[in-house]
N, C-alpha and C. Protein backbone atom coordinates (compact mmCIF):
# COMPACT_ATOMS: atom_id res chain seq x y z
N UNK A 1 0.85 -1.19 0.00
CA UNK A 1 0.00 0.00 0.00
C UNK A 1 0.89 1.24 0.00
N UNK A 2 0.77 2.47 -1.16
CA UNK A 2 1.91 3.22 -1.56
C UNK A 2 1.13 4.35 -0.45
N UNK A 3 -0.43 4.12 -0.39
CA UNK A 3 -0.96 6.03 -0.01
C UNK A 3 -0.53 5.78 1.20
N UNK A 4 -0.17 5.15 2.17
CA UNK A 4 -0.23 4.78 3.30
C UNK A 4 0.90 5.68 4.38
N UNK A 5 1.72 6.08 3.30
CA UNK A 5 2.50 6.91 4.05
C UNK A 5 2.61 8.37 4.19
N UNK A 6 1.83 8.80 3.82
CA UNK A 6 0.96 10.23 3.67
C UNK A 6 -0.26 10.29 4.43
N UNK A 7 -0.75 9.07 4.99
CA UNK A 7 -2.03 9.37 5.60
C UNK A 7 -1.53 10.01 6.84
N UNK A 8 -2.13 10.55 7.39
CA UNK A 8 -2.78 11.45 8.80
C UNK A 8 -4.14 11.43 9.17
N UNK A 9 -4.27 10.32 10.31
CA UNK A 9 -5.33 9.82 11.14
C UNK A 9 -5.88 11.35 12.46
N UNK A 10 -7.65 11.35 12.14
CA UNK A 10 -7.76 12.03 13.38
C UNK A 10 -7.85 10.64 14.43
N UNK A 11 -7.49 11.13 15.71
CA UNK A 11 -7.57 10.35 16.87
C UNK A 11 -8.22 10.68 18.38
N UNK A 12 -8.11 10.11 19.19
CA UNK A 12 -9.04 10.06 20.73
C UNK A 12 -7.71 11.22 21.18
N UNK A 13 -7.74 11.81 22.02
CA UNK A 13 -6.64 13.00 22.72
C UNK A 13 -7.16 13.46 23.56
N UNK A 14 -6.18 14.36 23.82
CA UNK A 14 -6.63 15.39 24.78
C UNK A 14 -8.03 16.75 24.96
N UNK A 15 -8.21 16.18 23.92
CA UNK A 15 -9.63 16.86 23.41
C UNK A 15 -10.70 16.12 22.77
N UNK A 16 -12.24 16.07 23.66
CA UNK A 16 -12.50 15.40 22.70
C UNK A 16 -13.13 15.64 20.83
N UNK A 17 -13.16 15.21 20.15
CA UNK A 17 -13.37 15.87 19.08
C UNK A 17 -14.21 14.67 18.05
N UNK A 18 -14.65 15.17 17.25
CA UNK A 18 -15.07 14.00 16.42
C UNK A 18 -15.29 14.78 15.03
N UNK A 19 -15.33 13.76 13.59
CA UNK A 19 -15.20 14.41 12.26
C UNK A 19 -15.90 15.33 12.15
N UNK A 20 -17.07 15.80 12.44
CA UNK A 20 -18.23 16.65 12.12
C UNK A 20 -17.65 17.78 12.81
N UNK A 21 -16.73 17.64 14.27
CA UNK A 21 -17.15 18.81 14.75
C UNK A 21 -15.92 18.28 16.75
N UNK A 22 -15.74 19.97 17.33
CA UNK A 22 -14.96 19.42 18.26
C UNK A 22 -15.59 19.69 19.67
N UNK A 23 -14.92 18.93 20.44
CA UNK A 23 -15.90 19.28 22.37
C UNK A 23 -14.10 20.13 22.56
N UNK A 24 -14.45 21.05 23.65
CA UNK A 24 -13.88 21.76 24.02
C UNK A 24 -12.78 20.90 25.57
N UNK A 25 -11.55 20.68 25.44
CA UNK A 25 -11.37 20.70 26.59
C UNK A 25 -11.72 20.30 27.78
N UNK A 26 -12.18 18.90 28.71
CA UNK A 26 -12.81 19.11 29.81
C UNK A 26 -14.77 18.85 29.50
N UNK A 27 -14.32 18.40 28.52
CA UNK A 27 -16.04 18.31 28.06
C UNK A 27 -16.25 16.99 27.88
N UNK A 28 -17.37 16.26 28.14
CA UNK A 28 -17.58 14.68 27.54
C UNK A 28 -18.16 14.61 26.68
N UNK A 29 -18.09 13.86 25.67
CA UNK A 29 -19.05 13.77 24.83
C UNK A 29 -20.57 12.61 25.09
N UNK A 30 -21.55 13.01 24.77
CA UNK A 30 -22.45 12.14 25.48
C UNK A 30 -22.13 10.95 24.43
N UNK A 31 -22.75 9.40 24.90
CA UNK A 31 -23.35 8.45 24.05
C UNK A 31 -23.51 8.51 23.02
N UNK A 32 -24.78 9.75 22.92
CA UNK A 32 -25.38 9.97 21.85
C UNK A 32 -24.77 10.50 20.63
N UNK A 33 -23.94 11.35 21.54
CA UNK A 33 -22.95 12.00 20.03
C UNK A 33 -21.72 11.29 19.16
N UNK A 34 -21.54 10.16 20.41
CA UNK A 34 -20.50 8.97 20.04
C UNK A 34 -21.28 8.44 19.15
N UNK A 35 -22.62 7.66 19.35
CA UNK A 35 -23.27 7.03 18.71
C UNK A 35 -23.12 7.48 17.10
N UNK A 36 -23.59 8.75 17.09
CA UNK A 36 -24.19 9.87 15.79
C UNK A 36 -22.57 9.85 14.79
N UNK A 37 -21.44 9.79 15.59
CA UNK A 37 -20.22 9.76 14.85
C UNK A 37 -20.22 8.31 14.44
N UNK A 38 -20.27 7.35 14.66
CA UNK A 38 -19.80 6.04 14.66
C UNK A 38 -20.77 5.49 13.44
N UNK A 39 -21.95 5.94 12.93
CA UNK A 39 -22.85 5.43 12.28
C UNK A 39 -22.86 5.30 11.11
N UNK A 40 -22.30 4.39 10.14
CA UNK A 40 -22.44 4.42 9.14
C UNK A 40 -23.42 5.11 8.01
N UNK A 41 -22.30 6.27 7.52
CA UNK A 41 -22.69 7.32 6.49
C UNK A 41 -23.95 6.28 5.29
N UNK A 42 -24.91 6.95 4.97
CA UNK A 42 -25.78 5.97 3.99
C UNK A 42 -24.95 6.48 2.45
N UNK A 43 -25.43 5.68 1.24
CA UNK A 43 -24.87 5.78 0.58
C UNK A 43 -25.50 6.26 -0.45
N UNK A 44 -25.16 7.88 -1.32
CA UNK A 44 -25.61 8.43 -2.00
C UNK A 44 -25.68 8.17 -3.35
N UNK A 45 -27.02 7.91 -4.29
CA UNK A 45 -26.59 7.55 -5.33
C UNK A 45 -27.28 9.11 -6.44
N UNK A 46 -26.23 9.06 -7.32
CA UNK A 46 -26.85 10.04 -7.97
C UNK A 46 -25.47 10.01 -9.65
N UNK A 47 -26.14 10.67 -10.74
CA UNK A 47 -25.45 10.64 -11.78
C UNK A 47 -24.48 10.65 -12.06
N UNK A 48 -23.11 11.47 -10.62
CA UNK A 48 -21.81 11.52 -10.90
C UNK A 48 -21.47 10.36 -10.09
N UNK A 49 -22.16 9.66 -9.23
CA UNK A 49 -21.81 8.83 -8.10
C UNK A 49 -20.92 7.97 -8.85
N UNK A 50 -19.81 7.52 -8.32
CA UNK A 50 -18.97 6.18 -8.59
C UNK A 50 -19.24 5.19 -8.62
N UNK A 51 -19.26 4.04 -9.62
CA UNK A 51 -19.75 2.97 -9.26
C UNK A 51 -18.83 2.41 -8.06
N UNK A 52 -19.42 1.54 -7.19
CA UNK A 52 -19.29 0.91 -5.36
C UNK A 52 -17.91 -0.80 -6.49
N UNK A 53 -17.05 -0.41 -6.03
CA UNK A 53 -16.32 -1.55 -6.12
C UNK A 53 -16.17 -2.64 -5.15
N UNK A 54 -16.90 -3.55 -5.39
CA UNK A 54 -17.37 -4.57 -4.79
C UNK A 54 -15.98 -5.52 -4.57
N UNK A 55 -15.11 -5.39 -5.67
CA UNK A 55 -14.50 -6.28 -5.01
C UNK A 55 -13.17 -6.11 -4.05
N UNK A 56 -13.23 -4.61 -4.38
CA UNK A 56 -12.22 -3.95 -2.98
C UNK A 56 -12.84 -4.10 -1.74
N UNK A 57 -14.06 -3.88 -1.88
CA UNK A 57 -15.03 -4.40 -0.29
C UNK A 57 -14.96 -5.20 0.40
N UNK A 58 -14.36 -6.27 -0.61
CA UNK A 58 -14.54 -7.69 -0.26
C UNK A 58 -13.18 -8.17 0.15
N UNK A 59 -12.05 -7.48 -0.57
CA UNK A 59 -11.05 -7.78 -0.16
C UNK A 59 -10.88 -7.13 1.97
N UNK A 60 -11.45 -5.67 1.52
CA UNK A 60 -11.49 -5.32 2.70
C UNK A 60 -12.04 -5.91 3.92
N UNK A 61 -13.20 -6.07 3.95
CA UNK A 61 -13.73 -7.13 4.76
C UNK A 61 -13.46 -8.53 4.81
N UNK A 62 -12.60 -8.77 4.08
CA UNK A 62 -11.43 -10.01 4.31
C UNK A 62 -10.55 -9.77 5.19
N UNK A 63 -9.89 -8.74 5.00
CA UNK A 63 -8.40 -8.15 5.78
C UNK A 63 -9.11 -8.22 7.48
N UNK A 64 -9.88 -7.23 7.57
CA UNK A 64 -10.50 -6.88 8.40
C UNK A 64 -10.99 -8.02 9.90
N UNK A 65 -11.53 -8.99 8.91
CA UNK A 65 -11.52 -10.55 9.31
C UNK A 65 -11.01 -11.45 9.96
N UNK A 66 -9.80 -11.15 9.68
CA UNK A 66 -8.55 -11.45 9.88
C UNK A 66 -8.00 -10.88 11.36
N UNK A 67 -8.88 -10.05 11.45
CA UNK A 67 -7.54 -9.10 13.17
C UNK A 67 -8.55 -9.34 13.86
N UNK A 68 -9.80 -10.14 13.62
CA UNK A 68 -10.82 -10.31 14.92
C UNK A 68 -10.17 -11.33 15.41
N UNK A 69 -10.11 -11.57 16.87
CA UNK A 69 -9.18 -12.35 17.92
C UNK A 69 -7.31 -12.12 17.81
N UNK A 70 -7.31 -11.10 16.95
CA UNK A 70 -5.34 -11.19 17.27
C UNK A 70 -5.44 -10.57 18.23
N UNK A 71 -3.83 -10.54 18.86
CA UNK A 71 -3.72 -10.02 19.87
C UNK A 71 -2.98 -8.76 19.19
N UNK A 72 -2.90 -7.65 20.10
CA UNK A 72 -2.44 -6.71 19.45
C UNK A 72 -0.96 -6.20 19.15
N UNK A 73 -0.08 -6.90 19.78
CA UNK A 73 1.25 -7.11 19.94
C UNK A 73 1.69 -7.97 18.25
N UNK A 74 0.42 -9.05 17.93
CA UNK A 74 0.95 -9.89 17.00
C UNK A 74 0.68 -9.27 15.52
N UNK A 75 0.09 -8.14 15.79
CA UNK A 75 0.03 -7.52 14.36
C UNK A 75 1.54 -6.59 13.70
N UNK A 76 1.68 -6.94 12.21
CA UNK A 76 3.03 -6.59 11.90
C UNK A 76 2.98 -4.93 11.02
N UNK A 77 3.63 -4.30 10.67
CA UNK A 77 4.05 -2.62 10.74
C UNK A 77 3.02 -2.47 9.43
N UNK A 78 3.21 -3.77 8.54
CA UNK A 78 2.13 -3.41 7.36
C UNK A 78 0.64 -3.64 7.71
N UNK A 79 0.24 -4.63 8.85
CA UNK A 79 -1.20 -4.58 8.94
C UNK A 79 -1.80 -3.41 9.61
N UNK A 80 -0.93 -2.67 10.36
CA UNK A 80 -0.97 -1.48 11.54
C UNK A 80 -1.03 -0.53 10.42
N UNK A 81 -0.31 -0.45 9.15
CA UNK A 81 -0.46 0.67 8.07
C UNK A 81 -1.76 0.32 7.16
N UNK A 82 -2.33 -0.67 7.26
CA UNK A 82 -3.75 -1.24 6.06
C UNK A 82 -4.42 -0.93 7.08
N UNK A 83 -4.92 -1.08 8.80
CA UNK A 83 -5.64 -0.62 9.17
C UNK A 83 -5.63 0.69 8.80
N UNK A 84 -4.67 1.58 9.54
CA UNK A 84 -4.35 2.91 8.84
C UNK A 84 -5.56 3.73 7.99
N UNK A 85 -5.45 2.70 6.75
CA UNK A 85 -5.34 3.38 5.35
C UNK A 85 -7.16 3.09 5.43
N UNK A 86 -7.72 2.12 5.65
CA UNK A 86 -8.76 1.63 5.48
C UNK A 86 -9.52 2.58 6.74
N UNK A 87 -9.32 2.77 8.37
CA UNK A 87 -9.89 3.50 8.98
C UNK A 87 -10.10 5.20 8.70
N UNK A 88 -8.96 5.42 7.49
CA UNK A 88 -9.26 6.75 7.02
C UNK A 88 -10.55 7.35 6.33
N UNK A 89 -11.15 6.22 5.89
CA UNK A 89 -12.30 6.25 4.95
C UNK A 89 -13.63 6.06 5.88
N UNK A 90 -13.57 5.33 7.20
CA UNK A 90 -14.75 5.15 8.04
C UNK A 90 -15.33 6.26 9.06
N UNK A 91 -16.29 6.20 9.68
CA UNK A 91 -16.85 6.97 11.01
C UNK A 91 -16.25 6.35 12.06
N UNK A 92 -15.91 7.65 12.33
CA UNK A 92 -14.57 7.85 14.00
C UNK A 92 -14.75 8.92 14.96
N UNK A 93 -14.54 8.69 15.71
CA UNK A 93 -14.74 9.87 16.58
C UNK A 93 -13.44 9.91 18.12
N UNK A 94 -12.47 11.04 18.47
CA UNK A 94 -11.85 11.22 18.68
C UNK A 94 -12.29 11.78 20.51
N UNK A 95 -12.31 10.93 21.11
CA UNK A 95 -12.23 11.25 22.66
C UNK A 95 -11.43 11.36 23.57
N UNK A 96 -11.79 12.58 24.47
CA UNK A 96 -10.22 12.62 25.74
C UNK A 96 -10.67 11.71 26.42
N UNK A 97 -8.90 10.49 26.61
CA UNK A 97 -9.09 9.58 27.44
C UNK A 97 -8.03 9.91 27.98
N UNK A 98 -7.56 10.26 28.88
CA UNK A 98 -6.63 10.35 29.67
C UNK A 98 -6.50 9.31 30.70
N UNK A 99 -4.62 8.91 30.48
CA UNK A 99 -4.13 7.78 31.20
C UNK A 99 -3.31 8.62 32.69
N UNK A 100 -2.55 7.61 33.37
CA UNK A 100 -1.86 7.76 34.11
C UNK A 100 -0.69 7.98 33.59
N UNK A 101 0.31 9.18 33.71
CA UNK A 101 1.55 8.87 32.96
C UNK A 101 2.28 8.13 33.68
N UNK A 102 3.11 7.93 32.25
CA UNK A 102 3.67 6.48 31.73
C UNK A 102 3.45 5.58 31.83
N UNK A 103 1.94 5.58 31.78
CA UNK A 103 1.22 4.32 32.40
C UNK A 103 -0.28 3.86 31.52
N UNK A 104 -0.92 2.60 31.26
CA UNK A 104 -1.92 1.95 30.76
C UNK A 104 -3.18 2.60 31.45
N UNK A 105 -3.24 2.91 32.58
CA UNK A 105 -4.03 2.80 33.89
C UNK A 105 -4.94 4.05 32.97
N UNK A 106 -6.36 4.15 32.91
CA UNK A 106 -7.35 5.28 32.48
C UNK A 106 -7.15 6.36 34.52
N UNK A 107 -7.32 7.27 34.16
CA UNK A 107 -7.34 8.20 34.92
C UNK A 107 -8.91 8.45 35.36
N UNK A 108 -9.06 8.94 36.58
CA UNK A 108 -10.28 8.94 37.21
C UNK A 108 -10.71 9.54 36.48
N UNK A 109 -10.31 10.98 35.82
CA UNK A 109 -11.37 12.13 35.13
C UNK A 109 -11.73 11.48 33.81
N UNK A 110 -11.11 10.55 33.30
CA UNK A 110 -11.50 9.80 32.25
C UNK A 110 -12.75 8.90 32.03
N UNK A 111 -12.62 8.13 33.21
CA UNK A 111 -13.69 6.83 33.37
C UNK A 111 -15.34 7.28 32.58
N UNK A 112 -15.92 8.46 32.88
CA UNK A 112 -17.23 8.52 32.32
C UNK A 112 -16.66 8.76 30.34
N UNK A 113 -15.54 9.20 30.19
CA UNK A 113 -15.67 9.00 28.58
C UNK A 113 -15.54 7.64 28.30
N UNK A 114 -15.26 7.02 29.00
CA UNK A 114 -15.18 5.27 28.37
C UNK A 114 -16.75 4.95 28.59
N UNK A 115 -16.92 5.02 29.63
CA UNK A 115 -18.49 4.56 29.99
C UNK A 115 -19.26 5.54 28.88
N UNK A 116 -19.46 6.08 28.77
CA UNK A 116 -19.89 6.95 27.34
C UNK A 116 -20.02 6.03 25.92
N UNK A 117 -18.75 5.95 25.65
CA UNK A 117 -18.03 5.28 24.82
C UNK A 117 -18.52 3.75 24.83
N UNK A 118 -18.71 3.10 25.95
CA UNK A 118 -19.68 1.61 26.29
C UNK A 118 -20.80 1.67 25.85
N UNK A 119 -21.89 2.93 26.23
CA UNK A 119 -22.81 3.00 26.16
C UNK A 119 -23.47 2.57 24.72
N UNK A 120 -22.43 4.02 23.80
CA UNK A 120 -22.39 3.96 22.35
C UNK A 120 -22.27 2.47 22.00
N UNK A 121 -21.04 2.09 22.27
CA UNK A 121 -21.31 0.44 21.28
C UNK A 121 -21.96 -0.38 21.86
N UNK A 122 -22.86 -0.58 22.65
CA UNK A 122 -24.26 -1.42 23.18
C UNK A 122 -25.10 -1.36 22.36
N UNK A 123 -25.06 0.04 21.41
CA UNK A 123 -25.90 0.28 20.81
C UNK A 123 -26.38 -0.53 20.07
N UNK A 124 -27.79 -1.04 19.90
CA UNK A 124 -28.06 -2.32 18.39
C UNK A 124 -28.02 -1.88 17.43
N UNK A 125 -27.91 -0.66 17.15
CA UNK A 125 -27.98 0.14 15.83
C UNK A 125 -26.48 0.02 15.23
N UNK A 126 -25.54 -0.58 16.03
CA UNK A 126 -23.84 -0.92 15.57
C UNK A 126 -23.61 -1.98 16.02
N UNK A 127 -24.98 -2.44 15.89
CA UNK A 127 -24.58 -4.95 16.07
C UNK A 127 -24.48 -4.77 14.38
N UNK A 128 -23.18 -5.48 14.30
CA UNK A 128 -22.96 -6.16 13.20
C UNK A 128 -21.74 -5.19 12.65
N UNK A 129 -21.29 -4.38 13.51
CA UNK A 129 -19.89 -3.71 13.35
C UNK A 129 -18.50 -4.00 13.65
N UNK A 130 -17.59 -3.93 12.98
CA UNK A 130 -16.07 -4.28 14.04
C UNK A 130 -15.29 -3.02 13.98
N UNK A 131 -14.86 -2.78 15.46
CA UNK A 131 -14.67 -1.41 15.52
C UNK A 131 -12.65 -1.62 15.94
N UNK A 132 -12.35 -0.35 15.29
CA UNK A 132 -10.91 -0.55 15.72
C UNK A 132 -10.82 0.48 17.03
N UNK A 133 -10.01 0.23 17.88
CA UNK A 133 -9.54 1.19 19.29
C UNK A 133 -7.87 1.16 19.06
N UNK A 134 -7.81 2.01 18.11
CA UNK A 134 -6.14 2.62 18.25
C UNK A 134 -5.32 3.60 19.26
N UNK A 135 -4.63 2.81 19.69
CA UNK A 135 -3.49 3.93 20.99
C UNK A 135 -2.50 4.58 20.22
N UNK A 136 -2.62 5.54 20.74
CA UNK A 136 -1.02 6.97 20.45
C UNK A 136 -0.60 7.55 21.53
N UNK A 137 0.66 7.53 20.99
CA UNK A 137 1.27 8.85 22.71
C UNK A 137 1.87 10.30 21.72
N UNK A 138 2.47 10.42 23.10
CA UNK A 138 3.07 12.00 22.29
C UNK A 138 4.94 11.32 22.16
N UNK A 139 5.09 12.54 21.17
CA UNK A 139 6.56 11.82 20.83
C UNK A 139 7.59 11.98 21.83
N UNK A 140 7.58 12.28 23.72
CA UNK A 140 8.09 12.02 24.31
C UNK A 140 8.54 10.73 24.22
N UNK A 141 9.96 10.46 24.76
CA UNK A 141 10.66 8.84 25.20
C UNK A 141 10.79 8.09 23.61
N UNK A 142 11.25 6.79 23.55
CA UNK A 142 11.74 6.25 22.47
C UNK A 142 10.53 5.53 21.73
N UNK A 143 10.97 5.42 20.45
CA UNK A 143 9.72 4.21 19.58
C UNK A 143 9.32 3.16 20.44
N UNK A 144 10.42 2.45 20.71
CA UNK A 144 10.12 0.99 21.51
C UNK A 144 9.09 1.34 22.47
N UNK A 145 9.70 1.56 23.25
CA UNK A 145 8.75 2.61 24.97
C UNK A 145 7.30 2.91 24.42
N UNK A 146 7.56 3.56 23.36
CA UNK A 146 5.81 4.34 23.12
C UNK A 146 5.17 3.20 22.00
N UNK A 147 5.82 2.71 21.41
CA UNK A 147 4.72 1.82 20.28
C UNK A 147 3.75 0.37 21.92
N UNK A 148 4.83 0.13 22.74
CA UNK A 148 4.73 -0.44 23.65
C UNK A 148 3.32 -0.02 24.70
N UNK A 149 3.88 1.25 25.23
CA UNK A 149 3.21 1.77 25.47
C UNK A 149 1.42 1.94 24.41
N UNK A 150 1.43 2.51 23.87
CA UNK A 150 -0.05 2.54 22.66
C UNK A 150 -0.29 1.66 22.84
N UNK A 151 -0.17 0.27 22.61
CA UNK A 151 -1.06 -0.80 22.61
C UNK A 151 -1.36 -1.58 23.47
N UNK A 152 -0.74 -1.02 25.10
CA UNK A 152 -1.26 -1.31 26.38
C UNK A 152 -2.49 -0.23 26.64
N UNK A 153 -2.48 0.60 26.20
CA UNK A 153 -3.91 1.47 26.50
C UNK A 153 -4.61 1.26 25.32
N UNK A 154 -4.84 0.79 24.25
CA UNK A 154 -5.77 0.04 23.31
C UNK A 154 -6.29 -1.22 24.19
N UNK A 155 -5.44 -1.82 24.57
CA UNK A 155 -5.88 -3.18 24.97
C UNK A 155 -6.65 -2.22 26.15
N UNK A 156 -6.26 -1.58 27.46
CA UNK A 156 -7.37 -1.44 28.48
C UNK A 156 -8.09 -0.99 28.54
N UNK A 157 -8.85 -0.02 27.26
CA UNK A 157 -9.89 0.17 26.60
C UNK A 157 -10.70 -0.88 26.26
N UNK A 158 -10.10 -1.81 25.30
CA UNK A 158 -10.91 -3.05 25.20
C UNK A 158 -11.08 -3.79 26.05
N UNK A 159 -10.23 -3.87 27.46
CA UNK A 159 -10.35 -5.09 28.70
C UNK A 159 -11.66 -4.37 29.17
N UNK A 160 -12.16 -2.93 29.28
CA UNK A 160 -12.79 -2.28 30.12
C UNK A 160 -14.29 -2.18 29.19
N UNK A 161 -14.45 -2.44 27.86
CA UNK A 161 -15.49 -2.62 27.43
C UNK A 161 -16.22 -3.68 27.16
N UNK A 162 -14.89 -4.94 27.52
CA UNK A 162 -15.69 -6.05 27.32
C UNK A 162 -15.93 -6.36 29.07
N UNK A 163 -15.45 -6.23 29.49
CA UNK A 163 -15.58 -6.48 31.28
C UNK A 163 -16.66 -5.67 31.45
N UNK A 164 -17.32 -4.45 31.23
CA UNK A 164 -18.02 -3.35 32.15
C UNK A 164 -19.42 -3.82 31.24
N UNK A 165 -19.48 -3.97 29.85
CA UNK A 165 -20.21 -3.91 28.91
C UNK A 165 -20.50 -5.21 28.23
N UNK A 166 -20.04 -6.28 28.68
CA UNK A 166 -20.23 -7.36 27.61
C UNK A 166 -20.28 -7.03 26.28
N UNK A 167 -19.21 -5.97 26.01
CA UNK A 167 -19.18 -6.46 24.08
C UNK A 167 -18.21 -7.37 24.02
N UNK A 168 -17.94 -8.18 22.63
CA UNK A 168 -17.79 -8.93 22.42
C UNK A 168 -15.97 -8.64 21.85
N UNK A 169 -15.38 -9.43 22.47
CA UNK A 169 -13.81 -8.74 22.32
C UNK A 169 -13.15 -9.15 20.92
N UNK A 170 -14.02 -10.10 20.23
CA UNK A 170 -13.91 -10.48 18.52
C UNK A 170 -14.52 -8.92 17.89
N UNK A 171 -15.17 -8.43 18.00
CA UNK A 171 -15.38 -7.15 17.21
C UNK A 171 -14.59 -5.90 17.63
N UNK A 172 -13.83 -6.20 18.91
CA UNK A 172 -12.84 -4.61 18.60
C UNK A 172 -11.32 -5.15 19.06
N UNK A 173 -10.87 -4.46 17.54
CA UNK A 173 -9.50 -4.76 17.24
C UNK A 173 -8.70 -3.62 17.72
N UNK A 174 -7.59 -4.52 18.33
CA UNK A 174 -7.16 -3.09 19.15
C UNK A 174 -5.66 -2.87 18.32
N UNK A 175 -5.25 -1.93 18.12
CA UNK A 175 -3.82 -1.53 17.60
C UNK A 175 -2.62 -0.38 17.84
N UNK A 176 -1.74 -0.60 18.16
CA UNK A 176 -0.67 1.10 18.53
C UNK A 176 0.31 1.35 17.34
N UNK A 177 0.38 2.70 17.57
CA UNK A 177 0.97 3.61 16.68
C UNK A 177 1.88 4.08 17.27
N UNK A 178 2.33 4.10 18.35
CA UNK A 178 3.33 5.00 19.69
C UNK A 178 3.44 6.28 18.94
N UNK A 179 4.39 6.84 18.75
CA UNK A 179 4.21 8.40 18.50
C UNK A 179 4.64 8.81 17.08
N UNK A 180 4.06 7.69 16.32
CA UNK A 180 4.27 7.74 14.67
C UNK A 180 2.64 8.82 13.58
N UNK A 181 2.07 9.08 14.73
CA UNK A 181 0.89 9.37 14.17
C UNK A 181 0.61 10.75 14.95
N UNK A 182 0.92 11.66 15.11
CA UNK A 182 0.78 12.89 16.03
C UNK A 182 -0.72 13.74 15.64
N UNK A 183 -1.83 13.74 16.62
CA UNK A 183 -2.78 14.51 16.52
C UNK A 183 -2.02 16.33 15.90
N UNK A 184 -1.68 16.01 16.55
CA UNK A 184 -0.86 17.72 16.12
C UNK A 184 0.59 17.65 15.46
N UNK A 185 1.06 16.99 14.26
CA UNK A 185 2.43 17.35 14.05
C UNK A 185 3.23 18.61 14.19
N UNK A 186 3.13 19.41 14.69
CA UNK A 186 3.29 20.64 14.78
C UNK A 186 3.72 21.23 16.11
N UNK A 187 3.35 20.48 16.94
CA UNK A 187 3.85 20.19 18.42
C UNK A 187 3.47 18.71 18.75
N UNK A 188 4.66 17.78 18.13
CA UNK A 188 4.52 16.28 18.94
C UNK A 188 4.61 15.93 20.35
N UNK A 189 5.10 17.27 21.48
CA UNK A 189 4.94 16.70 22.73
C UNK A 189 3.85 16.94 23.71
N UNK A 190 3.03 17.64 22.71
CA UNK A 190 1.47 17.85 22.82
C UNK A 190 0.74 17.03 23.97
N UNK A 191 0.05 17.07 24.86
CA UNK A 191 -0.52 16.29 26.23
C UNK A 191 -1.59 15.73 24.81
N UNK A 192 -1.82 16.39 23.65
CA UNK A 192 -3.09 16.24 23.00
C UNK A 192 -3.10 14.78 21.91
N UNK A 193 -1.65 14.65 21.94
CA UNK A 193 -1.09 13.00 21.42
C UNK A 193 -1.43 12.14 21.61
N UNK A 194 -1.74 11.96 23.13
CA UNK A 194 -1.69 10.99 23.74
C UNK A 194 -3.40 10.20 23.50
N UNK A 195 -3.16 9.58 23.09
CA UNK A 195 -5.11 9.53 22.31
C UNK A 195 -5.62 8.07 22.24
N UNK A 196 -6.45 7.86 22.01
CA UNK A 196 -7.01 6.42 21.81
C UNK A 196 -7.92 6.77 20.43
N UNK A 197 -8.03 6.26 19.24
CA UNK A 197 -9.21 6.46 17.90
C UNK A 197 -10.03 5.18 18.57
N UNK A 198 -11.32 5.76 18.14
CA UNK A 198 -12.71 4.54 17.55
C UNK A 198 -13.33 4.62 16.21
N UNK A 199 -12.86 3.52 15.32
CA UNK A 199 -13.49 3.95 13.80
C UNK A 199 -14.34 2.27 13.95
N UNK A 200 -15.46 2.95 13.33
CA UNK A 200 -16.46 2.00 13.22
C UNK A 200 -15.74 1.48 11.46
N UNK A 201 -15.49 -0.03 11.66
CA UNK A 201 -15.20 -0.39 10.65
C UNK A 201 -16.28 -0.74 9.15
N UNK A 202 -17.25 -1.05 10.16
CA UNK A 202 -18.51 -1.53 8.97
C UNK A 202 -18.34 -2.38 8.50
N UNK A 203 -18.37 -3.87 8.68
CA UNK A 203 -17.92 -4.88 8.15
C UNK A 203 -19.32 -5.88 8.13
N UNK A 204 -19.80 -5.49 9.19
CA UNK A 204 -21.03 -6.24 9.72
C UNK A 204 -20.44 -7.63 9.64
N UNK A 205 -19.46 -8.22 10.55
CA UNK A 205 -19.22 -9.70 11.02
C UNK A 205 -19.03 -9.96 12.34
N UNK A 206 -20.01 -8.99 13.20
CA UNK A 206 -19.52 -9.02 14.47
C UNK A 206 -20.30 -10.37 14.84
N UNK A 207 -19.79 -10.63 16.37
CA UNK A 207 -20.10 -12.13 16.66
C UNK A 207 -21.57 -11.76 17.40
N UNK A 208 -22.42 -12.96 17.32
CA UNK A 208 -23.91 -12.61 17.91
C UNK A 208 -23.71 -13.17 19.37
């Protein structure tokens, strides 16, 4: 995949924010607005419309297929770049989750955006979704340290939604980026780095 190295992912940070639009600082986003981001866009048809290539779909939702039950450690630099490339195109929405530094641990002021965030994928209106939960830090400390780091707070995002929420830990794929992906390139030691993404993949193969 050649585009893959030009992409720039929005992500979860120090703010929460989502594609449509941003929360300020210190703000939660409700359920509802998680929900409203996460929902698969309907699909417009009209005279200039593109024809829908079915069999890139298919490849996609093959790939996709594939990372339900990995662990997130066992995924390699090119599947971490095809998620990448493929979550660029889906509904995401970007929430402050704040950890403990240098640490996995969610922070007290955090806990209601995850529970938020639970609420949203309970939703039945996103049964039949597989959702990715990508970790980032800020480009403080080394690659090793932080790619390390990212995908211990992906995973306790997912330990905390399938434990609190009974979703189903085959539909969210968790993955890290350590500080290869900067919400802000412009200041990488940004508190605002440090992020978790949720992109609703749309695959509809989640487990019943």
């Amino acid at each position: 995949m050649t585009r893959i190295h030009g992409l720039s992912i929005a992500t979860i940070g120090a703010a929460l924010s989502m594609t449509a639009g941003l929360a300020f600082a210190g703000d939660t986003v409700s359920a509802d607005k998680i929900l409203g981001a996460l929902q698969p866009k309907p699909l417009t048809r009209g005279l200039s419309a593109a024809p829908v290539d079915t069999a890139a779909q298919t490849r996609e939702a093959g790939f996709v297929d594939t990372l339900r039950n990995r662990k997130t450690r066992s995924l390699s630099l090119g599947e971490r770049q095809e998620i990448a490339e493929i979550a660029a195109t889906k509904p995401k929405i970007d929430l402050e989750i704040h950890f403990d530094y240098n640490s996995a641990d969610i922070s007290r002021e955090s806990t209601q955006a995850v529970q938020e965030l639970g609420k949203a994928l309970s939703n039945a209106s996103l049964k039949g979704s597989t959702f990715v939960v990508a970790g980032h830090t800020d480009a403080q400390g080394g690659e090793a340290y932080n790619q390390d780091l990212s995908e211990r707070r992906a995973d306790t995002i997912k330990k905390y939604l399938t434990d609190k929420y009974g979703l189903a830990g085959a539909n969210l794929v968790t993955v890290g980026y350590g500080k290869t992906q900067p919400k802000d390139p412009n200041a990488p030691m940004d508190p605002a780095n440090r992020r978790v993404q949720v992109v609703n993949m749309d695959t509809k193969t989640a487990s019943k």
